[in-house]
N, C-alpha and C. Protein backbone atom coordinates (compact mmCIF):
# COMPACT_ATOMS: atom_id res chain seq x y z
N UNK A 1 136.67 113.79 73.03
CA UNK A 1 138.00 114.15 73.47
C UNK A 1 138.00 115.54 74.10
N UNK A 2 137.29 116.73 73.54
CA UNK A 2 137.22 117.93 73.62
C UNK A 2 136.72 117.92 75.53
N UNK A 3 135.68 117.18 75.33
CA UNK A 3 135.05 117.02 76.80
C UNK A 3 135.75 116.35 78.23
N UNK A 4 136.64 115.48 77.60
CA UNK A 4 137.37 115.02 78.36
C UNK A 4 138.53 115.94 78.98
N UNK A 5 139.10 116.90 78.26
CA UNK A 5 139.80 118.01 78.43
C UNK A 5 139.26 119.11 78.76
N UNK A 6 138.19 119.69 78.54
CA UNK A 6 137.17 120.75 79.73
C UNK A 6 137.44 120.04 81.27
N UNK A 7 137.06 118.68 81.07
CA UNK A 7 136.46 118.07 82.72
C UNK A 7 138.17 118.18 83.32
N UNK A 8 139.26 117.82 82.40
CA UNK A 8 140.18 117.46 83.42
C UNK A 8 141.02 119.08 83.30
N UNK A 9 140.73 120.12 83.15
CA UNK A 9 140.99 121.39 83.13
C UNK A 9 140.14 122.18 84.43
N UNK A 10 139.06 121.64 84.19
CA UNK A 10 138.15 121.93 85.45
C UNK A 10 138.32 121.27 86.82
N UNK A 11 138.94 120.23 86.77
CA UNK A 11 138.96 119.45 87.79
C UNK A 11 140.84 119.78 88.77
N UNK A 12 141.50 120.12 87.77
CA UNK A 12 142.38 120.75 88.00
C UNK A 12 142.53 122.39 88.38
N UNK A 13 141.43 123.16 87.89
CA UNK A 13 140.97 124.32 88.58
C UNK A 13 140.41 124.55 90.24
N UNK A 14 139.79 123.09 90.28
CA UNK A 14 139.07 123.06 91.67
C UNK A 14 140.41 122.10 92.70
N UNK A 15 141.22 121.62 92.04
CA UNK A 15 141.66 120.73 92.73
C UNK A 15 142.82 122.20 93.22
N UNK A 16 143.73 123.14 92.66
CA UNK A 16 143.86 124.33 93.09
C UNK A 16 143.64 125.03 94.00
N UNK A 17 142.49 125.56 93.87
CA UNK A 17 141.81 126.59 94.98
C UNK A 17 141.54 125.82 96.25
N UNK A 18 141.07 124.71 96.22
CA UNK A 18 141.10 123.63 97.00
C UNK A 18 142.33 123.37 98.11
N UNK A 19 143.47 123.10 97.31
CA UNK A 19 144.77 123.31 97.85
C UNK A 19 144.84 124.64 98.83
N UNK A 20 144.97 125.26 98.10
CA UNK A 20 144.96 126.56 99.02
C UNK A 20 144.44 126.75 100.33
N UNK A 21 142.98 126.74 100.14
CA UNK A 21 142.12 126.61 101.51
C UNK A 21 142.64 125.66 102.37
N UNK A 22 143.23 123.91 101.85
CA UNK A 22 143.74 123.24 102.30
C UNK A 22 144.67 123.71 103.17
N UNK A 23 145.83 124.21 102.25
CA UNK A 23 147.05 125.12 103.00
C UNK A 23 146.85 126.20 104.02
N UNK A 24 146.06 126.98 103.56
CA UNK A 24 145.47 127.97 104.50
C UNK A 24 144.94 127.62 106.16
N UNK A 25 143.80 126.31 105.74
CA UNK A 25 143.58 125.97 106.77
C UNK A 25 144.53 124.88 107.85
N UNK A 26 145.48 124.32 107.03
CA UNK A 26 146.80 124.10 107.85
C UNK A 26 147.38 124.93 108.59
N UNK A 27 147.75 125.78 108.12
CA UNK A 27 148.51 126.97 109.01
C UNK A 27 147.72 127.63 110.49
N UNK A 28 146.29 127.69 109.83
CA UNK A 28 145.48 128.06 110.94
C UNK A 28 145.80 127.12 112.12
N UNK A 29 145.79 125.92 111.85
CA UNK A 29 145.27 124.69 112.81
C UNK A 29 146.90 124.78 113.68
N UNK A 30 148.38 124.95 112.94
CA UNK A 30 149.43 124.73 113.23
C UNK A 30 149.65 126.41 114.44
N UNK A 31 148.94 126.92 113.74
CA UNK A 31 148.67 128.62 114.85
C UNK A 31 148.26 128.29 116.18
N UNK A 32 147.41 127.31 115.85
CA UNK A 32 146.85 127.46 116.89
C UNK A 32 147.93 126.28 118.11
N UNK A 33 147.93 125.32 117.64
CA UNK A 33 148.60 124.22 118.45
C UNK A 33 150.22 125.00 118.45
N UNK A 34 150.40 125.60 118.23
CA UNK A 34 151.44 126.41 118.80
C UNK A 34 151.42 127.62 119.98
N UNK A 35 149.68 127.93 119.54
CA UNK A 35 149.64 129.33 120.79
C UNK A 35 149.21 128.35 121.97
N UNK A 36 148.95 127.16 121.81
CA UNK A 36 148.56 125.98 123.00
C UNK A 36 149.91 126.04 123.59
N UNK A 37 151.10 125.81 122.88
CA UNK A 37 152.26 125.59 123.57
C UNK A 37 152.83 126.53 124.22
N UNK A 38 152.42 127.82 123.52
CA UNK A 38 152.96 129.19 123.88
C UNK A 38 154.22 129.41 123.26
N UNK A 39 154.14 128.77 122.22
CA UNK A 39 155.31 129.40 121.07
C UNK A 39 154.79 130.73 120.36
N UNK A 40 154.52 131.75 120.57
CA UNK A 40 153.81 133.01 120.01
C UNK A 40 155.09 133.09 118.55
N UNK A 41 156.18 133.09 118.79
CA UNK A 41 156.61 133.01 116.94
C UNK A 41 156.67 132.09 116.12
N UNK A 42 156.50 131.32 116.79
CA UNK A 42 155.56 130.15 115.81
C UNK A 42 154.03 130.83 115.41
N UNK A 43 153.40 131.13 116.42
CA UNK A 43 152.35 131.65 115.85
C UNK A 43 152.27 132.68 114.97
N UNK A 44 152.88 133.88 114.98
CA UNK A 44 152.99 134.99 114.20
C UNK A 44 153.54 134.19 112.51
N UNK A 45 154.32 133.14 112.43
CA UNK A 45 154.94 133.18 111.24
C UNK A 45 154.01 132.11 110.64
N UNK A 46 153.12 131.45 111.33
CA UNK A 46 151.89 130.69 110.62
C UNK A 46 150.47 131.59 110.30
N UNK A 47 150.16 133.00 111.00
CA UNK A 47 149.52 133.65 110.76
C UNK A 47 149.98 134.87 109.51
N UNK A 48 151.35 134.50 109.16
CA UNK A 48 151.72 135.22 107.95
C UNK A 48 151.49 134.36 106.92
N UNK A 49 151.63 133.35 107.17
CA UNK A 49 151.42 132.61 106.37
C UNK A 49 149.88 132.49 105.71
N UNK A 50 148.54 132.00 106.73
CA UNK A 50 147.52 132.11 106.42
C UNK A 50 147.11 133.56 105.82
N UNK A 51 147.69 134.71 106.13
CA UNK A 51 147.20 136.33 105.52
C UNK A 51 147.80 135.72 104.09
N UNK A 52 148.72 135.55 103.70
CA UNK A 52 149.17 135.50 102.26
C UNK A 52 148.24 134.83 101.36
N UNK A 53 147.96 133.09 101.76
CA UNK A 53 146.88 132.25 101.24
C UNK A 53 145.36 132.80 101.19
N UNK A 54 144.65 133.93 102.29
CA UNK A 54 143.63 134.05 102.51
C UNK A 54 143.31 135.55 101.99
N UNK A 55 143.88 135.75 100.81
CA UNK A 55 143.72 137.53 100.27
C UNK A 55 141.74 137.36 99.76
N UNK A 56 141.91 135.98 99.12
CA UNK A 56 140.57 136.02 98.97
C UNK A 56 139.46 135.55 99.46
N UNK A 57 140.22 135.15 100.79
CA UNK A 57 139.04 134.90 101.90
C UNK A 57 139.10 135.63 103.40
N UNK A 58 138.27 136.79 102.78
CA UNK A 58 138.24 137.90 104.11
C UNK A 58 137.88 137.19 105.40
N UNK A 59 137.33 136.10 105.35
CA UNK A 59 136.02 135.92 106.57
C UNK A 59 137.01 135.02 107.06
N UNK A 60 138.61 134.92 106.98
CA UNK A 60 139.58 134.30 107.84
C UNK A 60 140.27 135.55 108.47
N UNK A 61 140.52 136.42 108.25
CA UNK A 61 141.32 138.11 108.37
C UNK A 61 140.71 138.48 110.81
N UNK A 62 139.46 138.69 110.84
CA UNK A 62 139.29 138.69 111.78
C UNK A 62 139.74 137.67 112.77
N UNK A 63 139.43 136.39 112.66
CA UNK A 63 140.26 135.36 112.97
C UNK A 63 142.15 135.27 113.51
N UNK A 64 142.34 135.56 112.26
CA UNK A 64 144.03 135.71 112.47
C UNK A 64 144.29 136.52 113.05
N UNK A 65 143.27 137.72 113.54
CA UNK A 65 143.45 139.34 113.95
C UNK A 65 143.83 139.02 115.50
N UNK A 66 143.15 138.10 115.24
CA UNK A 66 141.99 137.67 117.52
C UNK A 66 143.47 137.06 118.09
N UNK A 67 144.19 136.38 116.77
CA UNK A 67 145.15 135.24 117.88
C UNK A 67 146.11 136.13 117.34
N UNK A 68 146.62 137.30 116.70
CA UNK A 68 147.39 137.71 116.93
C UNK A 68 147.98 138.83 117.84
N UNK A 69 146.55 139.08 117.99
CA UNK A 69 146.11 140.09 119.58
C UNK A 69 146.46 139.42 120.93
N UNK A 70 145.69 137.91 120.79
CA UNK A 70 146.16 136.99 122.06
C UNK A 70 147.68 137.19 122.26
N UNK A 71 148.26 136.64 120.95
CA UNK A 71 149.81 136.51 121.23
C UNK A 71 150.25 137.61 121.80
N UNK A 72 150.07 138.62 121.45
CA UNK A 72 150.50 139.98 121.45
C UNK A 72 150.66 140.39 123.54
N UNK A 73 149.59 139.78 123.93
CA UNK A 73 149.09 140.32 125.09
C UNK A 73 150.06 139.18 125.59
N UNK A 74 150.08 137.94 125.40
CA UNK A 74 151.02 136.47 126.04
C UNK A 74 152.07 137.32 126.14
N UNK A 75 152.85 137.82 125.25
CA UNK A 75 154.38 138.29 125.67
C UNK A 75 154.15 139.84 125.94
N UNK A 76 153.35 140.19 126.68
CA UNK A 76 153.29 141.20 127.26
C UNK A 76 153.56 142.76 126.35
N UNK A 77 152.79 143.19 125.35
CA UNK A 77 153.01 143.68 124.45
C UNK A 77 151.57 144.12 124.47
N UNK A 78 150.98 145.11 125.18
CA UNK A 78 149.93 145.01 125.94
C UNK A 78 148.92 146.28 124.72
N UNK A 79 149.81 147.18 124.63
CA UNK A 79 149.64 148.23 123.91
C UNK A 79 148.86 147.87 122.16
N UNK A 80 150.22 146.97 122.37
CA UNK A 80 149.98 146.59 120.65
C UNK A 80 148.42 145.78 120.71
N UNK A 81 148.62 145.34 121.58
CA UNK A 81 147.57 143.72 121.62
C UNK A 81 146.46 144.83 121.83
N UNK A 82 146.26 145.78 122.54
CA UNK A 82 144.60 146.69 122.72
C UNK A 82 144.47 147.12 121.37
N UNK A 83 145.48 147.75 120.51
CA UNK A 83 145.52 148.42 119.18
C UNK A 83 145.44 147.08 117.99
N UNK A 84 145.37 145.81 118.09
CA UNK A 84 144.93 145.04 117.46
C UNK A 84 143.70 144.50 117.57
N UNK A 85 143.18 144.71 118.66
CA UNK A 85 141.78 144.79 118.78
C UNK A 85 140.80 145.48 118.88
N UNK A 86 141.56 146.79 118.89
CA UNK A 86 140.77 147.94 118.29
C UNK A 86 140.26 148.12 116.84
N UNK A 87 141.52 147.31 116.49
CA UNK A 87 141.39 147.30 114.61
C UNK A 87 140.20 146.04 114.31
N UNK A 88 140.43 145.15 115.02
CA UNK A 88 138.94 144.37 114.85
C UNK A 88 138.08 144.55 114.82
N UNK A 89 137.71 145.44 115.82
CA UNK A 89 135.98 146.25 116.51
C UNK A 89 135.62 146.71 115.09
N UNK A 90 137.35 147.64 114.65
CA UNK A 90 136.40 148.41 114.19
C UNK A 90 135.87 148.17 112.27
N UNK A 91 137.22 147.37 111.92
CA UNK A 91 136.67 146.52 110.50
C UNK A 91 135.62 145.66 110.53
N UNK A 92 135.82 145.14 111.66
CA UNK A 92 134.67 143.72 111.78
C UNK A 92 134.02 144.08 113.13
N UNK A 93 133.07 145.03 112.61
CA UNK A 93 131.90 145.16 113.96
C UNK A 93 130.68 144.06 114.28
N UNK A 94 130.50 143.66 113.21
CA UNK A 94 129.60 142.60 113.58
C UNK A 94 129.54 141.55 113.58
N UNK A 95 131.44 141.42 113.65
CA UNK A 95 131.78 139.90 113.74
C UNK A 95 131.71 139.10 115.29
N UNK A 96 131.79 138.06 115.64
CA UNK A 96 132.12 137.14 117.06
C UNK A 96 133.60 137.96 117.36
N UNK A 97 134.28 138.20 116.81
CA UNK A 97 135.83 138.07 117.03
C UNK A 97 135.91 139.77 117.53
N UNK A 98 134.28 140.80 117.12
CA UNK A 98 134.96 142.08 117.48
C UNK A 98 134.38 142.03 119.28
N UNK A 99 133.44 141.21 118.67
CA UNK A 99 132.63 140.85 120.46
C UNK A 99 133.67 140.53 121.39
N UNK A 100 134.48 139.48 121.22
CA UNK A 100 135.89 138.91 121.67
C UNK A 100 136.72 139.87 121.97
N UNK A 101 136.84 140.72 120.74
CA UNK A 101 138.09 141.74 121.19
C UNK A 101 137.72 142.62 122.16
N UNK A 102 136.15 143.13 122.13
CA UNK A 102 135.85 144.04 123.06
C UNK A 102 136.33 144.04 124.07
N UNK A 103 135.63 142.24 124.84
CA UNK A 103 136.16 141.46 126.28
C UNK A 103 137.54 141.48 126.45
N UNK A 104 138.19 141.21 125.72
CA UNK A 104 139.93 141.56 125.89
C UNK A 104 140.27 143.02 126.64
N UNK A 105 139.33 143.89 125.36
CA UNK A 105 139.74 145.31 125.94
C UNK A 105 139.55 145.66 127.28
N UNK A 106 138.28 145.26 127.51
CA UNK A 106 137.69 145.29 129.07
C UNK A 106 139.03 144.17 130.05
N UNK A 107 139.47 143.25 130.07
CA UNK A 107 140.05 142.75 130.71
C UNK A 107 141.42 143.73 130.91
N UNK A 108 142.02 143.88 129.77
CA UNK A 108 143.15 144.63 129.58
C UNK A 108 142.65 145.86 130.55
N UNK A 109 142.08 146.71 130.02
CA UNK A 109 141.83 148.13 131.02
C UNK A 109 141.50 147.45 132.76
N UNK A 110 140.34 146.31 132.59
CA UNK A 110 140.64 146.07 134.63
C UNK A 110 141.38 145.49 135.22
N UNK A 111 142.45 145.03 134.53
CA UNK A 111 143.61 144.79 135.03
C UNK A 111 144.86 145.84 135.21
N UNK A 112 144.50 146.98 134.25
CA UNK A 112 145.38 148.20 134.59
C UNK A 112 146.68 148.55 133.65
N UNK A 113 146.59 147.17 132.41
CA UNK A 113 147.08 146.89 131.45
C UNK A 113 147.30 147.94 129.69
N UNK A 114 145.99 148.76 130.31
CA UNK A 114 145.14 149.41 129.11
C UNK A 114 144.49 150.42 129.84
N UNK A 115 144.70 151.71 129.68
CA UNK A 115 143.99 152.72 130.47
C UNK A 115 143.06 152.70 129.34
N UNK A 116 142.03 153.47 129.89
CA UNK A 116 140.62 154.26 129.04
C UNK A 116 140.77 154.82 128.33
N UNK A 117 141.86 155.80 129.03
CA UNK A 117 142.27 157.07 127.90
C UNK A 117 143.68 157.39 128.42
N UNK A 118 144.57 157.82 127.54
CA UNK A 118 145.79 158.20 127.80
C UNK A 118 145.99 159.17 128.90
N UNK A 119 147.21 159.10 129.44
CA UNK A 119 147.71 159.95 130.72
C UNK A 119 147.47 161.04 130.10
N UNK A 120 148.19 161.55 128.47
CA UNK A 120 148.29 162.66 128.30
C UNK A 120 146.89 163.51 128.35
N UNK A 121 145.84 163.23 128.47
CA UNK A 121 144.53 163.52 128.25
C UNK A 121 144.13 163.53 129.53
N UNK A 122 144.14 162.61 130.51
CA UNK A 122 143.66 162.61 132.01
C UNK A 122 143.97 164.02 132.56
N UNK A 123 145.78 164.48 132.24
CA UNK A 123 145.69 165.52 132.76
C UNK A 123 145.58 166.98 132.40
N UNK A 124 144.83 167.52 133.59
CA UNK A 124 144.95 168.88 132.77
C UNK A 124 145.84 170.24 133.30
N UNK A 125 145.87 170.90 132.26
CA UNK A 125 147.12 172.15 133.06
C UNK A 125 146.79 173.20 133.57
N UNK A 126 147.18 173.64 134.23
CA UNK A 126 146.72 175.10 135.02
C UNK A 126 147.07 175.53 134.91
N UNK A 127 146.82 177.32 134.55
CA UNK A 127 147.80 178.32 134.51
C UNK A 127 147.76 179.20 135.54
């Protein structure tokens, strides 16, 4: 009897965490077939969603970072979207997604979207 109640305690432990990832990875999938449509607040409120479910799975965090950068740049929010992929580079340097963000950055700056360096810095004053 004792054993029968370990297994179905255990099996209910995994069937749990399970869920979660389940859920988690729903939201991802619903993120995404929304940034297909170009609903970006649809996307943002399914990527809140996956940050909440995924506290203990870091190796989704870069991921949610990338499409919330995409979105960011879709509605023209150009600033934010370079400064969300700055934050990628620089938590997750040796991830695919900081490689990704790099190319963003580069697109963003040759398109004129993203300077190099701020105006305030380009210029200098004379006395």
């Amino acid at each position: 009897m004792r054993c029968v109640l370990i297994a179905a305690l255990a099996i209910s432990a995994l069937s749990v965490t399970g869920c979660t990832r389940w859920s988690m990875n729903h939201h991802l999938n619903n993120a995404y077939k929304a940034y297909d449509r170009g609903n970006c607040e649809q996307v943002m409120l399914e990527l809140s969603k996956v940050e909440r479910e995924s506290r203990a799975r870091p190796y989704v965090w870069p991921e949610a970072s990338m499409m919330r950068g995409l979105c960011l740049e879709r509605q023209k929010m150009f600033v934010d979207a370079a400064q969300t992929y700055q934050f990628i580079i620089a938590s997750y340097p040796q991830s695919e997604y900081a490689y990704r963000a790099r190319a963003r950055l580069e697109t963003l700056q040759s398109l004129g979207h993203y300077p190099l360096r701020s105006a305030a810095a380009a210029k200098s004053t004379q006395f």
